[in-house]
C-alpha atoms as a PDB file:
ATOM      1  CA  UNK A   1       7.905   6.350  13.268  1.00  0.00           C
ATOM      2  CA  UNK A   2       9.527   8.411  10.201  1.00  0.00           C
ATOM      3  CA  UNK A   3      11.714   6.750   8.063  1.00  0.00           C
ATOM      4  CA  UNK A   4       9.915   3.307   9.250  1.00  0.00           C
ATOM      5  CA  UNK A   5       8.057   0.591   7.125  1.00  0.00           C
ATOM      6  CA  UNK A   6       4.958  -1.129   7.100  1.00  0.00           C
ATOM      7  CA  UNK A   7       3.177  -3.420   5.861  1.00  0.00           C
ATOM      8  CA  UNK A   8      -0.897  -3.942   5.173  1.00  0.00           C
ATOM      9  CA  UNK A   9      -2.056  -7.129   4.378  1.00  0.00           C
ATOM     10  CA  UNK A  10      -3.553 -10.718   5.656  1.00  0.00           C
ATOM     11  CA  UNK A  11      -0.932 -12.712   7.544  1.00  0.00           C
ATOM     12  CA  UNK A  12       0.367 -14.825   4.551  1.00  0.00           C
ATOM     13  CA  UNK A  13       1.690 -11.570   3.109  1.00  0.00           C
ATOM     14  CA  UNK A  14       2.991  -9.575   6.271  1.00  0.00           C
ATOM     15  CA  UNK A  15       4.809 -12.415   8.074  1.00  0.00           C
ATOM     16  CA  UNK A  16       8.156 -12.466   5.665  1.00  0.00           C
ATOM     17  CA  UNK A  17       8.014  -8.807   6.201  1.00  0.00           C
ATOM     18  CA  UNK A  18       8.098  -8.881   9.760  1.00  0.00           C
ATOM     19  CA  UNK A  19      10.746 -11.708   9.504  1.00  0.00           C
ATOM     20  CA  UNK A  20      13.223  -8.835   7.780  1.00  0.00           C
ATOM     21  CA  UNK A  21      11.855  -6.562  11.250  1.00  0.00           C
ATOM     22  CA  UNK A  22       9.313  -4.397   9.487  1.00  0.00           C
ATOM     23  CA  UNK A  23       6.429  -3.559  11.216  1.00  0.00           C
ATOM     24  CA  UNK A  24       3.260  -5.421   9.796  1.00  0.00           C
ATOM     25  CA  UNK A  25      -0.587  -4.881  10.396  1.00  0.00           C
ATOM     26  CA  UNK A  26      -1.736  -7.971   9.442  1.00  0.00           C
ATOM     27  CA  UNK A  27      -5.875  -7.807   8.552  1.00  0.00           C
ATOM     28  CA  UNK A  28      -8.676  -9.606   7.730  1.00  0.00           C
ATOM     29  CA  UNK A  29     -11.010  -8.940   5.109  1.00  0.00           C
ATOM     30  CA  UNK A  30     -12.862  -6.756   6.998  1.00  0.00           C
ATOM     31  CA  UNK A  31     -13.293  -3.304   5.200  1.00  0.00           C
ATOM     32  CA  UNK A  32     -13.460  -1.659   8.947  1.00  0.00           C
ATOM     33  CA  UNK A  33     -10.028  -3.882  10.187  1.00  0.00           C
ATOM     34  CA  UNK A  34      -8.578  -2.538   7.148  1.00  0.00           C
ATOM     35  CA  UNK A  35      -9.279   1.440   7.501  1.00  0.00           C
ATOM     36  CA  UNK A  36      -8.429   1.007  11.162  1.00  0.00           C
ATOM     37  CA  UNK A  37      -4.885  -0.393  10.274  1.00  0.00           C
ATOM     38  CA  UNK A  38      -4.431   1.950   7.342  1.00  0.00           C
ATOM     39  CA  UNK A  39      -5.443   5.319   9.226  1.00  0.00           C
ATOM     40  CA  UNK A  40      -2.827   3.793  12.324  1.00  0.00           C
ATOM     41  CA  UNK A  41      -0.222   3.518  10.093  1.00  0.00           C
ATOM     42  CA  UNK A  42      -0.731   7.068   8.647  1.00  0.00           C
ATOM     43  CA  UNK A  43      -1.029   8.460  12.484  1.00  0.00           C
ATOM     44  CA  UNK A  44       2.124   7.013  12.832  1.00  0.00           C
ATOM     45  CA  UNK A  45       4.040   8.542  10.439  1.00  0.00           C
ATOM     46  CA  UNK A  46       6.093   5.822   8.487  1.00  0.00           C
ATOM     47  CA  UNK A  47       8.166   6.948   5.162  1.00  0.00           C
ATOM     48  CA  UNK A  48       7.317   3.321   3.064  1.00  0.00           C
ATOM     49  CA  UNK A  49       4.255   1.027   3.490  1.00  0.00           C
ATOM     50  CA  UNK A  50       3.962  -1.658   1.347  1.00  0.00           C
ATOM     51  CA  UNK A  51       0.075  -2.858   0.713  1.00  0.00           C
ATOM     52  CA  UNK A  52      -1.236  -6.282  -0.667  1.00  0.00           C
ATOM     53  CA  UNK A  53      -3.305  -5.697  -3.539  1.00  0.00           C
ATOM     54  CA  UNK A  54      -6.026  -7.822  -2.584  1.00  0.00           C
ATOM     55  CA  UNK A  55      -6.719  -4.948  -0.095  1.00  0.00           C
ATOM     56  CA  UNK A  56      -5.507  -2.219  -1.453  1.00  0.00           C
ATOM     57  CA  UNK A  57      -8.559  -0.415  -2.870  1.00  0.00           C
ATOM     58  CA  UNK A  58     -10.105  -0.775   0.354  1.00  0.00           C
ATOM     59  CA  UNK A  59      -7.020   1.182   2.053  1.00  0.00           C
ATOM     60  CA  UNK A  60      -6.788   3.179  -0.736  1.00  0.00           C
ATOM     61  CA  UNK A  61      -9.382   5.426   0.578  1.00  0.00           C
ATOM     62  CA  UNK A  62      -7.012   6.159   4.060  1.00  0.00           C
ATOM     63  CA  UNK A  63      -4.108   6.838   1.790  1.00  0.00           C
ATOM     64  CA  UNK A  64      -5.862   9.204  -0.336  1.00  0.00           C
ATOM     65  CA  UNK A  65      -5.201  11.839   2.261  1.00  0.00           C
ATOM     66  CA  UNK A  66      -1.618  11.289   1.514  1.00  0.00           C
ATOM     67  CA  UNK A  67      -1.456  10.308  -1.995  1.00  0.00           C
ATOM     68  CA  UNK A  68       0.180  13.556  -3.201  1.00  0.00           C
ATOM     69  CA  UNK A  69       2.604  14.163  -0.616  1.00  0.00           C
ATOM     70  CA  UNK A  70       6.373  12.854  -1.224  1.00  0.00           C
ATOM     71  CA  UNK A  71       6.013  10.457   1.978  1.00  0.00           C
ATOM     72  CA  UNK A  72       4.844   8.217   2.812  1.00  0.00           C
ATOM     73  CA  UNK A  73       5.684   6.357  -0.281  1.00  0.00           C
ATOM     74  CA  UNK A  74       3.030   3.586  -0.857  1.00  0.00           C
ATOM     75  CA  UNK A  75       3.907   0.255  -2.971  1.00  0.00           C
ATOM     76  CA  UNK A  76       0.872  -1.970  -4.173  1.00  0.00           C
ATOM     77  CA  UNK A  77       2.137  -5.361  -4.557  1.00  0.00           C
ATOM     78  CA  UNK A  78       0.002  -8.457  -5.652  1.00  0.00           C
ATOM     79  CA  UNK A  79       0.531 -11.406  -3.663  1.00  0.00           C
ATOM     80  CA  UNK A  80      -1.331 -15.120  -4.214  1.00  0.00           C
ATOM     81  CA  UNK A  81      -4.693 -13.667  -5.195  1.00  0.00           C
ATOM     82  CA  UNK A  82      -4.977 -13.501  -8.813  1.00  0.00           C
ATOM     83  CA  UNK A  83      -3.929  -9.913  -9.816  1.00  0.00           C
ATOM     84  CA  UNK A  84      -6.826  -7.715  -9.705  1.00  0.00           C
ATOM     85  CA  UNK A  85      -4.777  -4.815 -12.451  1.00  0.00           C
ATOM     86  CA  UNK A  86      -4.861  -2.792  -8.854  1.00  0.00           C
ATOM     87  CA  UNK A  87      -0.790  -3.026  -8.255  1.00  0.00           C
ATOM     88  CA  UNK A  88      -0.209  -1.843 -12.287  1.00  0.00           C
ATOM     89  CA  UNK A  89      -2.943   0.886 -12.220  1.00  0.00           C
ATOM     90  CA  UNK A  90      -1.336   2.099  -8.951  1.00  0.00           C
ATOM     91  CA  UNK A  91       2.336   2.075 -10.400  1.00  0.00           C
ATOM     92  CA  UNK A  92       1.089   3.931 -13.439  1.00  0.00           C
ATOM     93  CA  UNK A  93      -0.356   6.799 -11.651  1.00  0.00           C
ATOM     94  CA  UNK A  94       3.037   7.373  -9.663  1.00  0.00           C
ATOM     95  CA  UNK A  95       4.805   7.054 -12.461  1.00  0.00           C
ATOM     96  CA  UNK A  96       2.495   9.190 -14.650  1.00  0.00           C
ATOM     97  CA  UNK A  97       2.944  12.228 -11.032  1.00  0.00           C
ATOM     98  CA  UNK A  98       6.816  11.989 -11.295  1.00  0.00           C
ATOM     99  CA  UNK A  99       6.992  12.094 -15.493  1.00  0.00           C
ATOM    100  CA  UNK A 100       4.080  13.636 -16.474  1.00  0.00           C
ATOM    101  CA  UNK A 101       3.207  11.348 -18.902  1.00  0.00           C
ATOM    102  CA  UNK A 102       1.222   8.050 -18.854  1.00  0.00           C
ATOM    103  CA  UNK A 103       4.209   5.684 -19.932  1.00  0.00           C
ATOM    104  CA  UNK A 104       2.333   2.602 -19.198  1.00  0.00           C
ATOM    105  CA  UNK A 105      -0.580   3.322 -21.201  1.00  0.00           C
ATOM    106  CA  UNK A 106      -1.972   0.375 -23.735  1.00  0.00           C
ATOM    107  CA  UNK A 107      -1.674   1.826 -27.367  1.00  0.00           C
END
């Protein structure tokens, strides 16, 4: 599905995405429901996937395969949960590939 998007996360968070058409995975919890939907959407080849934070380290470990590559590009966002720093830490590490420097760093 190349230059596609979709988005991980419980239903709360993927249902105003699939409202704008995207396709959505919407998960549980469930560390195995997660990896499933994450490794699907990498088999399926989409450009920009969008990932609730409150899963996102558990996906994290799919996307690692494809972390380095220019696409698919992968957004963290945080969503009701409070913010587990996941989102910012993910943001700085992009940001810190395409600059080469850490400009969100705490002095």
């Amino acid at each position: 599905m190349e230059n596609k998007a979709a988005v991980l996360g419980d239903v709360d968070f993927v249902l105003p995405f699939s409202a704008l058409g995207l396709d959505t995975y919407a998960v549980d919890s469930s560390a195995e429901k997660i990896t499933e939907a994450a490794a699907e959407i990498i088999e399926n080849n989409y450009s920009f996937i969008v990932v609730a934070e409150n899963i996102a380290a558990i996906a994290d470990k799919v996307f690692a395969a494809v972390e380095n590559k220019a696409v698919p590009c992968i957004v963290v966002v945080p969503f009701t949960t409070e913010p587990s720093g996941f989102a910012t830490r993910a943001l700085s590490d992009v940001l810190k590939m395409a600059t080469g420097i850490d400009i969100m760093q705490d002095d």
